[in-house]
C-alpha atoms as a PDB file:
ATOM      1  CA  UNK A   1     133.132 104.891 120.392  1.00  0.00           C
ATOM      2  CA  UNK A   2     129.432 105.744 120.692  1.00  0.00           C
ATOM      3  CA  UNK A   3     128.048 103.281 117.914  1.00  0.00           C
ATOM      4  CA  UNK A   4     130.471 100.584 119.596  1.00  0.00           C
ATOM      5  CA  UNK A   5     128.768  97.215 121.320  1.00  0.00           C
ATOM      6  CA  UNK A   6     130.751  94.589 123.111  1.00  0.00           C
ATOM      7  CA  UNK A   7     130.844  90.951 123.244  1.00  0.00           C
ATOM      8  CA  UNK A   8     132.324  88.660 125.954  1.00  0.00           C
ATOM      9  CA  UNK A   9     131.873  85.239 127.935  1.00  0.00           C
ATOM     10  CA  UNK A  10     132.430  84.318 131.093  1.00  0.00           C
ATOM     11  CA  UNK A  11     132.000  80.512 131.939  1.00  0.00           C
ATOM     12  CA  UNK A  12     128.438  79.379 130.006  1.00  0.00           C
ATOM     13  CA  UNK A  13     126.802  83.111 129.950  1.00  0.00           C
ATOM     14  CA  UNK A  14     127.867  85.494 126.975  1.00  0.00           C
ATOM     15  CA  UNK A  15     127.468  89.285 127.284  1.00  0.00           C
ATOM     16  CA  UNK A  16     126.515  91.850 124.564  1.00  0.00           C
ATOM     17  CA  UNK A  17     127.027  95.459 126.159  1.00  0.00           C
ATOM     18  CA  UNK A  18     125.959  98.475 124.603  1.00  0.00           C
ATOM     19  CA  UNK A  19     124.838 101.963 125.735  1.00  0.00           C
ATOM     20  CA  UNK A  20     124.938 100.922 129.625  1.00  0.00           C
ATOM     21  CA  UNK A  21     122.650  98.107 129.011  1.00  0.00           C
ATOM     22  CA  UNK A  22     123.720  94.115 129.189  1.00  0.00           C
ATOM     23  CA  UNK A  23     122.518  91.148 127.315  1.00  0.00           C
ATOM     24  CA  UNK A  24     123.391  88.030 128.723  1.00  0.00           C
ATOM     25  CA  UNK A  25     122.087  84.514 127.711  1.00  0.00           C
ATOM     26  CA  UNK A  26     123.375  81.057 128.105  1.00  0.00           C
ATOM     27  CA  UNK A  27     125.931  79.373 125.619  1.00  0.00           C
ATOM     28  CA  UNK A  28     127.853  75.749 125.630  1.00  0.00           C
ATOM     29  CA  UNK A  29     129.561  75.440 128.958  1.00  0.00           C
ATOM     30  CA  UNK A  30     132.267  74.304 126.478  1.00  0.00           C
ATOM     31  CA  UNK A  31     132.899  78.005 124.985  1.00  0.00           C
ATOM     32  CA  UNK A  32     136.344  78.960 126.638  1.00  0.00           C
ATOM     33  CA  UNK A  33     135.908  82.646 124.090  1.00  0.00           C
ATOM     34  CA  UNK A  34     135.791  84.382 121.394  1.00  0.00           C
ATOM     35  CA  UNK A  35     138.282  85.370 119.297  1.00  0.00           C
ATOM     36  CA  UNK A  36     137.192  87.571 116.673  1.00  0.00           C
ATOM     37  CA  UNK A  37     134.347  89.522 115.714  1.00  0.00           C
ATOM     38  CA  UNK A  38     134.124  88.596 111.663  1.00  0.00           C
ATOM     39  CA  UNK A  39     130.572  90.562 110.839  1.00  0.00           C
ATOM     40  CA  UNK A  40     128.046  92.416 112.121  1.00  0.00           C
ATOM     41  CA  UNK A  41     124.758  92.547 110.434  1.00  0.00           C
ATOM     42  CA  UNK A  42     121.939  94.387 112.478  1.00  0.00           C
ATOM     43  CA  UNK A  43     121.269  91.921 115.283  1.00  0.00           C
ATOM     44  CA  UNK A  44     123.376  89.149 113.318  1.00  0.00           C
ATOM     45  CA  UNK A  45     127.088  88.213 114.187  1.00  0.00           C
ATOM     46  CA  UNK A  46     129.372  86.073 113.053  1.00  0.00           C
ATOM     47  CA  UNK A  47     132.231  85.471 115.223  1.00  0.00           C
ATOM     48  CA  UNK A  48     135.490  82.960 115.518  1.00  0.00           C
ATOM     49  CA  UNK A  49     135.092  80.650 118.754  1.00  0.00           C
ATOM     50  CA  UNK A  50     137.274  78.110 120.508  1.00  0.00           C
ATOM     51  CA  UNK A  51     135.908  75.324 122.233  1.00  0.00           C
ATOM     52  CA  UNK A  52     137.455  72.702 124.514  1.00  0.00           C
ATOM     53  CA  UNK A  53     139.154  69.910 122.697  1.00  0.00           C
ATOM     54  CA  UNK A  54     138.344  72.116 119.309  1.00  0.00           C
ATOM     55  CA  UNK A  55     140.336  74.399 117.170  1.00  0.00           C
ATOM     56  CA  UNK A  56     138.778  77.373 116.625  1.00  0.00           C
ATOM     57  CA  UNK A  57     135.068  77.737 114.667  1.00  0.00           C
ATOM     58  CA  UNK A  58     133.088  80.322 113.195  1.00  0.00           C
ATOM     59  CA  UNK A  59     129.775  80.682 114.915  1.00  0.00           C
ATOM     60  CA  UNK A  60     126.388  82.621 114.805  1.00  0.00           C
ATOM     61  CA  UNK A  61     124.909  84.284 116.971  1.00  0.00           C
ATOM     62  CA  UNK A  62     120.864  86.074 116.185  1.00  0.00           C
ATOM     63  CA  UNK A  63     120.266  88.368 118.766  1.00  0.00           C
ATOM     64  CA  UNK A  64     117.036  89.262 117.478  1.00  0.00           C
ATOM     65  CA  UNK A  65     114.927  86.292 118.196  1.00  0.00           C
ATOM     66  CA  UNK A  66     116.880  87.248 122.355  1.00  0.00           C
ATOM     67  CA  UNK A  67     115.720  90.353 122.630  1.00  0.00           C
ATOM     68  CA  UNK A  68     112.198  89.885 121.552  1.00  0.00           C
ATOM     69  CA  UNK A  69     112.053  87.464 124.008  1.00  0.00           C
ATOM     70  CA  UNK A  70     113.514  89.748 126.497  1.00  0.00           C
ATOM     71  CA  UNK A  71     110.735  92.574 125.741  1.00  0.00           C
ATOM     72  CA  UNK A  72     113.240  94.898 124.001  1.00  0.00           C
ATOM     73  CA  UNK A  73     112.006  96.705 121.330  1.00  0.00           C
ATOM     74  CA  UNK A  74     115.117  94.594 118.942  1.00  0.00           C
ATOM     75  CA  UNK A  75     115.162  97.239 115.881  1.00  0.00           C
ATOM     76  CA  UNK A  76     115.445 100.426 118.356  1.00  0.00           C
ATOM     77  CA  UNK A  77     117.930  98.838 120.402  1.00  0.00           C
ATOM     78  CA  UNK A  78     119.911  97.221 117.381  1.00  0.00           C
ATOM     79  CA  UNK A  79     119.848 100.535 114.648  1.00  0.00           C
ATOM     80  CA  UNK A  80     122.734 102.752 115.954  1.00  0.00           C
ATOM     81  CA  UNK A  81     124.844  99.842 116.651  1.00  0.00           C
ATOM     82  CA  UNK A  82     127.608  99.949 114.150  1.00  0.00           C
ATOM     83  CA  UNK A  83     130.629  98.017 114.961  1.00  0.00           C
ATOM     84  CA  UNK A  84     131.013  95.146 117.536  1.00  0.00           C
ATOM     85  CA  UNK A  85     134.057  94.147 119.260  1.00  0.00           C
ATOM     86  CA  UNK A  86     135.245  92.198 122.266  1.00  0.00           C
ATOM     87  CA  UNK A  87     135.688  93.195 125.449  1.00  0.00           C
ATOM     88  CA  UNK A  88     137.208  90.663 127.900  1.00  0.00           C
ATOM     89  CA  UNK A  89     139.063  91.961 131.359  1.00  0.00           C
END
């Protein structure tokens, strides 16, 4: 799927993969994954979590305010993304 981006974890450091580039940035060293993908809103996701000790939790995550700081033009990157999903080995 062309228009497809993928989100993962691994340990403290979560992933968002699309067209053969990775985003990674730092999250709660308690975030064991995520389970769901529940909307995806140019830049914007909301997504179901579980924590350690927690059930699970809807969270946010802006990736705009990310890849500014990361130099990437945020609204050329972002545009053709249309669905998000999860991607874990």
């Amino acid at each position: 799927m062309n228009n497809c981006a993928f989100l993962s974890n691994e340990g403290n450091v979560t992933s968002f993969c699309f067209d053969g580039k990775t985003i990674r940035f730092r999250t709660s060293s308690a975030l064991e994954r995520y389970t769901d993908v529940v909307e995806w809103d140019e830049g914007y996701l909301v997504v179901k979590a579980k924590y350690k000790g927690h059930a699970e939790e809807e969270e946010y995550i802006d990736l705009v305010p990310i890849l500014h700081n990361l130099y990437i033009d945020a609204d050329a990157f972002l545009k053709p993304i249309q669905k998000v999903r999860l991607q874990y080995a």
